[in-house]
Protein backbone atom coordinates (compact mmCIF):
# COMPACT_ATOMS: atom_id res chain seq x y z
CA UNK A 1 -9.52 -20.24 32.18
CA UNK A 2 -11.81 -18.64 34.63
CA UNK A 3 -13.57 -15.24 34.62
CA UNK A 4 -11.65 -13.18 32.39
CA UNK A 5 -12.00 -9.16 32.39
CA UNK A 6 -12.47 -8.90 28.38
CA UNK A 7 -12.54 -11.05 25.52
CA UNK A 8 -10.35 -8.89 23.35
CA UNK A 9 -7.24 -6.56 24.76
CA UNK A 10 -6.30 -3.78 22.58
CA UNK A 11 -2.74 -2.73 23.14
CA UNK A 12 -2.51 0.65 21.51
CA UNK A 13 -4.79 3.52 21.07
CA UNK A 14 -4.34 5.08 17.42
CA UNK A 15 -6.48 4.56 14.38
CA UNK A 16 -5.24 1.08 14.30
CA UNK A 17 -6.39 -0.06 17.83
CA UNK A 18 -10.00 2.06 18.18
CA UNK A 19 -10.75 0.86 14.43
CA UNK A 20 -9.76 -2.72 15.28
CA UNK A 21 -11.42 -2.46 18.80
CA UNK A 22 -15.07 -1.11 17.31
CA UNK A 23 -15.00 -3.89 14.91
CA UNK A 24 -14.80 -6.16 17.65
CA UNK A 25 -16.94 -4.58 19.44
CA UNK A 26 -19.77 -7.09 18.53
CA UNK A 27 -18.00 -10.08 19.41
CA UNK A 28 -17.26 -9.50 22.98
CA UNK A 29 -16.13 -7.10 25.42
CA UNK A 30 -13.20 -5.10 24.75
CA UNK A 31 -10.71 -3.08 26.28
CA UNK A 32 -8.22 -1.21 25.25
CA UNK A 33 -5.13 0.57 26.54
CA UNK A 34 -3.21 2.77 25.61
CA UNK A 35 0.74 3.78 27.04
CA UNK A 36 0.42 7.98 26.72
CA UNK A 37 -2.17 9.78 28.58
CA UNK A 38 -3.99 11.05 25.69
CA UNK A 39 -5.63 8.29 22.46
CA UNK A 40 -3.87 9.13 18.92
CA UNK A 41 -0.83 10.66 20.80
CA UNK A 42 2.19 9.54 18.34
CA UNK A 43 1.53 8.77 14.56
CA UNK A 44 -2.38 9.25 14.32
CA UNK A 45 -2.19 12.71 15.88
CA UNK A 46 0.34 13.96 13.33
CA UNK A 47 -0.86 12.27 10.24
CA UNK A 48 -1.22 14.05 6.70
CA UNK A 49 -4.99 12.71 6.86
CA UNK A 50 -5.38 12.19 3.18
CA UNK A 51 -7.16 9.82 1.51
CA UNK A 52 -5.73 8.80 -1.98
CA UNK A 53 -7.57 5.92 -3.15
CA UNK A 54 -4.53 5.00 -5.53
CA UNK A 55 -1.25 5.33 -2.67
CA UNK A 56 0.32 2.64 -2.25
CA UNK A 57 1.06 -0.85 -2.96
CA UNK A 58 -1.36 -2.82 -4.39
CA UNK A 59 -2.74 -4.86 -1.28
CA UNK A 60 -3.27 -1.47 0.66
CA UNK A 61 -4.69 0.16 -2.35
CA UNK A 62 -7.27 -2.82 -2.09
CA UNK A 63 -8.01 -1.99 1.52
CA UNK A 64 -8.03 1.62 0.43
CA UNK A 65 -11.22 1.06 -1.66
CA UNK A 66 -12.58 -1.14 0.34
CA UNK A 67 -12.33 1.61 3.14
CA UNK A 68 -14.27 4.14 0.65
CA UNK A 69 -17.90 3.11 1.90
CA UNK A 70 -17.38 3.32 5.47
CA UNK A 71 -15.54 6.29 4.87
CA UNK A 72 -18.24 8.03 3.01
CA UNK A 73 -20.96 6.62 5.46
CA UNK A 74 -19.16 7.96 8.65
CA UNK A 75 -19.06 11.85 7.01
CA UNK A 76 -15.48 11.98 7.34
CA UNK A 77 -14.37 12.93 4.24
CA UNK A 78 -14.65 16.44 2.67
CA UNK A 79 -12.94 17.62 -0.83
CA UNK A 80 -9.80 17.96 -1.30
CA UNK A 81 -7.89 16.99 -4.28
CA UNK A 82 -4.32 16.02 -5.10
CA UNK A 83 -2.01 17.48 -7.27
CA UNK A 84 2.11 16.32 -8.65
CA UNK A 85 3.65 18.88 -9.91
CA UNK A 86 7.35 18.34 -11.59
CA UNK A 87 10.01 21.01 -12.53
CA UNK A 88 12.68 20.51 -15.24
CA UNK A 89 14.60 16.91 -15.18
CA UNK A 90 11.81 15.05 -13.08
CA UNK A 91 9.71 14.31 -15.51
CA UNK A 92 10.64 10.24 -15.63
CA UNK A 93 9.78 10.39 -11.52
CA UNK A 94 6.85 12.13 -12.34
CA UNK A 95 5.48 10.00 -15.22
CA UNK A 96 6.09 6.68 -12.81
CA UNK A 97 4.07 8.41 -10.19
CA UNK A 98 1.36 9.28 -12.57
CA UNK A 99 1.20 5.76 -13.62
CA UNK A 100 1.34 3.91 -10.10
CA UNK A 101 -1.27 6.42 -8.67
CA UNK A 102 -3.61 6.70 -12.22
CA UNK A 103 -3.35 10.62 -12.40
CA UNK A 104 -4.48 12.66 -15.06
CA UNK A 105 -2.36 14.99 -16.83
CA UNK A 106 -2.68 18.54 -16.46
CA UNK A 107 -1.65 21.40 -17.91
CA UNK A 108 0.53 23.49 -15.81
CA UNK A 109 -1.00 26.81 -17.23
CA UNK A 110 -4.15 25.25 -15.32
CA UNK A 111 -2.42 23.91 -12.14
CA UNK A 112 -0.92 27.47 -11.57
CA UNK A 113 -4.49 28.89 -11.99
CA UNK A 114 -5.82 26.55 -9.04
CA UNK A 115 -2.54 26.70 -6.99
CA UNK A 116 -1.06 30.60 -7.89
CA UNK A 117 1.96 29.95 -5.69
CA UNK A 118 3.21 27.23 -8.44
CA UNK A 119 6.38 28.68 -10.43
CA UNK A 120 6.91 28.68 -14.14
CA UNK A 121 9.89 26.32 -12.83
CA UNK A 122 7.20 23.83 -13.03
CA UNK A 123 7.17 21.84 -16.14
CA UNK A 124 4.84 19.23 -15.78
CA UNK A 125 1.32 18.41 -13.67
CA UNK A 126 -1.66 15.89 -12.81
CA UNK A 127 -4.48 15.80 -11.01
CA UNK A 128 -6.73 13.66 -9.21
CA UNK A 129 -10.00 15.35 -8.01
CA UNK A 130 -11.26 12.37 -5.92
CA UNK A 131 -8.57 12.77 -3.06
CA UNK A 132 -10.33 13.54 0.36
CA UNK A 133 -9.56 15.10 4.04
CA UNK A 134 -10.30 12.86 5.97
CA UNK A 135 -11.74 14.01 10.01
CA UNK A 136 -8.82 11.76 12.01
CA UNK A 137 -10.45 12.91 15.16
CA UNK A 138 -13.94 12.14 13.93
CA UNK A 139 -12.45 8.69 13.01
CA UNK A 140 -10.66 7.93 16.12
CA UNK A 141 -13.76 8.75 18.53
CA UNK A 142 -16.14 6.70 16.58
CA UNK A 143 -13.85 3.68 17.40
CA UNK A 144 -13.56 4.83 20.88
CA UNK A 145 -17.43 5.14 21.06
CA UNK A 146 -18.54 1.71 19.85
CA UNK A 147 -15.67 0.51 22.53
CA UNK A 148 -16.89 2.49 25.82
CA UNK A 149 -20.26 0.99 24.50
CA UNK A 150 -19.39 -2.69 25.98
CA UNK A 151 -16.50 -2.06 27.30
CA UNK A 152 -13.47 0.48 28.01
CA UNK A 153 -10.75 2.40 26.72
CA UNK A 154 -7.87 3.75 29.18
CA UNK A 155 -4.91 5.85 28.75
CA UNK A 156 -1.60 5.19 31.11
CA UNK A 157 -1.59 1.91 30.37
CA UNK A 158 2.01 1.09 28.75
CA UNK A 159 2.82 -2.98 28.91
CA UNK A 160 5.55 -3.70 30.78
CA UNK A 161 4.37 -8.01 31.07
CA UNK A 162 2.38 -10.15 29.04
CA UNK A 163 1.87 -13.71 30.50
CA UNK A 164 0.24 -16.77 28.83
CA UNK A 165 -2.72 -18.53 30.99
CA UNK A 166 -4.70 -21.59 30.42
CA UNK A 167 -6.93 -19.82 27.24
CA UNK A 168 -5.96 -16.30 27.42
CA UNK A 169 -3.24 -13.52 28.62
CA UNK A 170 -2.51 -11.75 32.14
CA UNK A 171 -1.16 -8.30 30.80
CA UNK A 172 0.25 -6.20 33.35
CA UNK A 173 0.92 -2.16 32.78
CA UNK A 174 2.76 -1.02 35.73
CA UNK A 175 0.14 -1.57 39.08
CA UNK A 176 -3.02 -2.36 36.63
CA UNK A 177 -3.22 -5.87 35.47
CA UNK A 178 -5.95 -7.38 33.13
CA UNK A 179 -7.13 -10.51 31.91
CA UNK A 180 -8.22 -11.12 28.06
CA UNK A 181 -8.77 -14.08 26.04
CA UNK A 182 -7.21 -12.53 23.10
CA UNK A 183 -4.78 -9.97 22.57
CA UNK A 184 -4.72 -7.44 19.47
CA UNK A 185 -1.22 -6.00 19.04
CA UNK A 186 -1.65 -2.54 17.62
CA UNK A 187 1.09 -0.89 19.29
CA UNK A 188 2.32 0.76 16.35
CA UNK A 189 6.28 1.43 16.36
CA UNK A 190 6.32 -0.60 19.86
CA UNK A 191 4.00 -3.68 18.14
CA UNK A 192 7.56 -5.49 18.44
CA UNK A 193 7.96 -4.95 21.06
CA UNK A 194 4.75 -6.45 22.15
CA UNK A 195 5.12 -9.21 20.47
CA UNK A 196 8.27 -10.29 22.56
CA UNK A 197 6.35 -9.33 25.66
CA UNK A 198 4.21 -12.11 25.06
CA UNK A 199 6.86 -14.73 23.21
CA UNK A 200 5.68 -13.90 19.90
CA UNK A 201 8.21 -13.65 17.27
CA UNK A 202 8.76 -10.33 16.19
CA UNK A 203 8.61 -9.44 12.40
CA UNK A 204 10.58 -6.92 11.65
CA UNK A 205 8.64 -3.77 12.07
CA UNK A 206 10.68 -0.78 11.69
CA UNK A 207 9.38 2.87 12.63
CA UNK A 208 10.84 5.70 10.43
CA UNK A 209 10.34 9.17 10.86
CA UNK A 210 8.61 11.97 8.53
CA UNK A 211 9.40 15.74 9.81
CA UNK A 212 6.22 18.65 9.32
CA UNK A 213 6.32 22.05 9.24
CA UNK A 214 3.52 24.22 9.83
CA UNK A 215 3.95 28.06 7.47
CA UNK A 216 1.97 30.71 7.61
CA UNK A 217 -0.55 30.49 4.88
CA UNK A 218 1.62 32.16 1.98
CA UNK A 219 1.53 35.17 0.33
CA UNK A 220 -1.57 35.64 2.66
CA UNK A 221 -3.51 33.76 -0.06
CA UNK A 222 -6.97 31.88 1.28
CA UNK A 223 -5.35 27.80 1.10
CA UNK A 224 -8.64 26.78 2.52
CA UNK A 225 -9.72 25.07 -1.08
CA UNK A 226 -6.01 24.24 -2.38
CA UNK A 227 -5.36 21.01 -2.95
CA UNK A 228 -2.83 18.76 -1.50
CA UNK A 229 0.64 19.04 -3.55
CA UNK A 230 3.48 16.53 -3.85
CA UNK A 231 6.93 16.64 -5.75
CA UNK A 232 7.84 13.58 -8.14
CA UNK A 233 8.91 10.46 -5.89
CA UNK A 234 7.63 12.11 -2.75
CA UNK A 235 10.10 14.45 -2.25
CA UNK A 236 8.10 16.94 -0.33
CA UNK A 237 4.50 17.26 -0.34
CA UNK A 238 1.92 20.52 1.34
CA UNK A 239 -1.45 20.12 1.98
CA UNK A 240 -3.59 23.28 3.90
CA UNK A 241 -4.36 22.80 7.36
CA UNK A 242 -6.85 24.91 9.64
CA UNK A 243 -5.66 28.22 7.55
CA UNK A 244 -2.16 27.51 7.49
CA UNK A 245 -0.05 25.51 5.12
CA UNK A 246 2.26 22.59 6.33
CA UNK A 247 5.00 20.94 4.25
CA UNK A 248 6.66 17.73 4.87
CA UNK A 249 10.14 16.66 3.49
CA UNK A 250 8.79 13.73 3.04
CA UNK A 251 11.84 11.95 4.89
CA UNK A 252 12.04 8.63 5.69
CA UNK A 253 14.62 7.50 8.11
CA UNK A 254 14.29 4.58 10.45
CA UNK A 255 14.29 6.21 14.11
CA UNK A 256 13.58 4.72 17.21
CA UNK A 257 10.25 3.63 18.74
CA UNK A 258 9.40 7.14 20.55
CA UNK A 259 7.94 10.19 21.14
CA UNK A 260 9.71 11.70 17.49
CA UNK A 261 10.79 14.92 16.73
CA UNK A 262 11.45 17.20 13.60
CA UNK A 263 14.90 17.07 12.36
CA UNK A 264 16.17 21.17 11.33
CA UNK A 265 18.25 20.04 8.89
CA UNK A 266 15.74 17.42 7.24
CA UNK A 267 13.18 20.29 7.36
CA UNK A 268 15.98 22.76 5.83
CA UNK A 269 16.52 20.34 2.75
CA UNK A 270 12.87 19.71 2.04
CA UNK A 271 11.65 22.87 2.46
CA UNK A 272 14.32 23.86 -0.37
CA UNK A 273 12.83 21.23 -2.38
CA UNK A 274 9.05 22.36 -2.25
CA UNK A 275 10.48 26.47 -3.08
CA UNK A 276 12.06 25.59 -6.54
CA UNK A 277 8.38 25.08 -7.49
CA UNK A 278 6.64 27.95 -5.92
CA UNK A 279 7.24 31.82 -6.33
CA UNK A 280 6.69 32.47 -2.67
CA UNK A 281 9.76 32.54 -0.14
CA UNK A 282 9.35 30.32 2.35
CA UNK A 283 9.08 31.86 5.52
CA UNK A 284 10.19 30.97 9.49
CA UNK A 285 8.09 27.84 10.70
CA UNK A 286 5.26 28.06 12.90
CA UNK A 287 5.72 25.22 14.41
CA UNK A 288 7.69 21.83 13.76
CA UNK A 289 6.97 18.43 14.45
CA UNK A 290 7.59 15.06 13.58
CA UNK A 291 5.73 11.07 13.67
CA UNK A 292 6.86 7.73 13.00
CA UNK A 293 5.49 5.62 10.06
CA UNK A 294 5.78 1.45 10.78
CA UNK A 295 6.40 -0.44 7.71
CA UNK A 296 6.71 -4.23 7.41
CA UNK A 297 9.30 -5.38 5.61
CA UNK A 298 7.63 -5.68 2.14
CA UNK A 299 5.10 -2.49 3.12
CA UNK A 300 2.44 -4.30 3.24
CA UNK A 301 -0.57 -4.07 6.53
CA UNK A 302 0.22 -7.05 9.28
CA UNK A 303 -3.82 -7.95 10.05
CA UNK A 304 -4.42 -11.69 11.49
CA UNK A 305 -2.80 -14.23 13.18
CA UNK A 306 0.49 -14.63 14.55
CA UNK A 307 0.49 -18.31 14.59
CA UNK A 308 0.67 -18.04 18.72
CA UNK A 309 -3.45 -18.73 19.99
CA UNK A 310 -4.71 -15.67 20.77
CA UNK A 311 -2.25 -13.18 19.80
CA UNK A 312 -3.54 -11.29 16.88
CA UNK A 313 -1.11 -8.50 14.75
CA UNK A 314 -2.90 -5.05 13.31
CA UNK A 315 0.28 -3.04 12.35
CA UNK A 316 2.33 -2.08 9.99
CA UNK A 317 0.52 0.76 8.77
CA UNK A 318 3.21 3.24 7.27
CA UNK A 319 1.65 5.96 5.68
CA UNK A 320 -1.87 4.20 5.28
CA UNK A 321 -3.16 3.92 8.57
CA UNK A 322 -6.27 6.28 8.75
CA UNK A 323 -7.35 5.48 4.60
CA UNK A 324 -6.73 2.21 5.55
CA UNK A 325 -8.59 1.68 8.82
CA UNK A 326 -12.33 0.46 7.92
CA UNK A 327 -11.26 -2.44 5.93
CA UNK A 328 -7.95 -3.48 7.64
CA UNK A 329 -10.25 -3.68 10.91
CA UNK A 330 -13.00 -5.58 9.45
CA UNK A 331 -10.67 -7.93 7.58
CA UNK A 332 -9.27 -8.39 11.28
CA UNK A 333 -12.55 -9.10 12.66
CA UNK A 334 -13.94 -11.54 10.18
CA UNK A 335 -10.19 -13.56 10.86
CA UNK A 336 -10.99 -13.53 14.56
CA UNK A 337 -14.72 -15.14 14.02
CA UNK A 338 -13.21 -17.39 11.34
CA UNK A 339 -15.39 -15.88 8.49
CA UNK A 340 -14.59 -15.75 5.14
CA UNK A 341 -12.97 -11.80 4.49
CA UNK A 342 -14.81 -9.41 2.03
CA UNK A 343 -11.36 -9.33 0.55
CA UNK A 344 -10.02 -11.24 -1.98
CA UNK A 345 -7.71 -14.01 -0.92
CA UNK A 346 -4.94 -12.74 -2.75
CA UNK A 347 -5.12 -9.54 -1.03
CA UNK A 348 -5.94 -11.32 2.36
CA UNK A 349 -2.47 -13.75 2.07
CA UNK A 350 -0.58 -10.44 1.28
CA UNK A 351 -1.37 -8.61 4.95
CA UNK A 352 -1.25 -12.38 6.67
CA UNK A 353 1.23 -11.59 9.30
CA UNK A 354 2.55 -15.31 8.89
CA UNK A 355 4.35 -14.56 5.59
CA UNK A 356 7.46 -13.82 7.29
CA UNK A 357 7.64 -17.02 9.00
């Protein structure tokens, strides 16, 4: 193969694709495109943005502390904590949570002193100090920084071909056309569809949706230092959010790859969930919204080869994307210079995208 453009196309501009692309930053030029006009348009723009060292399974808990340092380093974290809170007959959901996620028990006396909202309905509580906000912006243009430093980042680019050359790809999105040596699928919900683009086999991604509300800060109480609360099995969680208070029904219902909106009567239910454990009413939405969450099929990160030369997965995020991002794109650069990963090889067989084939 001749002159190429880049050595590395990203196709997708979330956390997954500007993490992935920075990484790679130092071992060539890349570019990456993205389909909307505007980076972290679908599920990065509309994330919860907490990081909770302990959610998840147990690979993506291992990327999650891995992630913890760069985190840290970067300044996007701030406090926030995390609290479960349980009313009458979900106390065995709520004692498996507090197990898989290594919460402390806490009196509920003392969770309705740092939350006041929380009703005498609730019967049970735990608490994990060490969850943090994390800056998704921040995060996002730090990736796209260390990427305009070499090489570029577009928006309007959505694949429509992918064609294999003599060592590399022609990728074509609409009248643009490019020409990498390697391709980095990170196309979130549409990663499949990517994949097919370039006769990869697809693995079975499936995007499902999570609805948001945004309330009114309630009771006119100052939510600014509140911690983020969840219901027993994730049932509905609320977190603060620039002076208001959003709460999710924590939904998850597979929904096609798109631009995802909030479902009334998914909001309706959940909403009714989070009020039988707080003493105010809930009141009319501010605003409503919705994002897609990709799982694999096991729920585990895709990052590394897809068996096909040059075609490299970083998907399958779910919920995990932005606590996930430091590690999952450094394990995806040490695959593509063929270094050992920091990771443990347990933990780096579990996100091999080759495990379903």
């Amino acid at each position: 193969m001749g002159v190429v453009d880049c050595d590395f196309l990203i196709i997708g501009g979330g956390i997954a694709g500007s993490a992935a692309g920075a990484a790679l930053a130092d071992h060539g030029r890349v570019v990456l495109w993205e389909a909307e006009d505007a980076f972290a348009y679908h599920a990065s723009g509309r994330s919860a943005a907490l990081f909770e060292e302990s959610y998840g399974l147990a690979p993506v808990v291992a990327l999650n502390r891995a992630s913890r340092p760069a985190h840290e380093a970067g300044g996007w974290m701030s406090p926030r904590g995390f609290l479960l809170v349980a009313t009458k007959g979900q106390e065995e959901a709520f004692d498996r949570d507090c197990d898989q996620m290594c919460l402390g028990a806490m009196p509920p006396d003392e969770a309705r002193a740092m939350v006041p909202i929380l009703s005498d309905a609730v019967v049970r509580a735990a608490h994990d100090p060490s969850a943090m906000d994390l800056d998704t912006d921040a995060m996002v243009q730090a990736g796209l920084r260390a990427i305009r430093a070499g090489g570029a980042a577009q928006t309007g680019r959505r694949v429509t071909a992918i064609d294999r050359l003599p060592g590399g790809w022609r990728v074509r999105a609409g009248e643009a056309e490019i020409t990498a040596r390697q391709i980095v699928d990170a196309a979130g919900p549409w990663a499949d569809a990517v994949a097919r683009l370039a006769g990869v086999a697809p693995l079975g991604l499936t995007p499902f949706r999570r609805s948001m509300a945004r309330l009114a800060a309630p009771g006119g109480h100052d939510v600014r230092h509140w911690p983020m609360l969840m219901g027993p099995g994730e049932a509905w969680y609320a977190k603060p959010d620039a002076g208001a208070w959003i709460v999710s029904p924590a939904e998850e219902e597979a929904f096609e790859a798109s631009d995802a909106f909030a479902d009334d009567m998914v909001l309706a239910e959940g909403l009714d969930r989070y009020q039988q454990a707080v003493t105010v009413p809930v009141t009319r939405p501010l605003a409503t919204w919705a994002g897609l969450r990709t799982f694999a099929p096991d729920r585990c990160l895709v990052i590394g080869p897809s068996g096909v030369d040059g075609f490299w997965w970083c998907a399958g995020q779910g919920g995990y994307g932005f606590q996930t991002a430091p590690a999952a794109a450094r394990l995806l650069a040490d695959r593509v210079a063929g270094r050992v990963p920091e990771l443990a090889p347990d933990v780096v067989a579990a996100l091999d995208p080759r495990r379903f084939h």
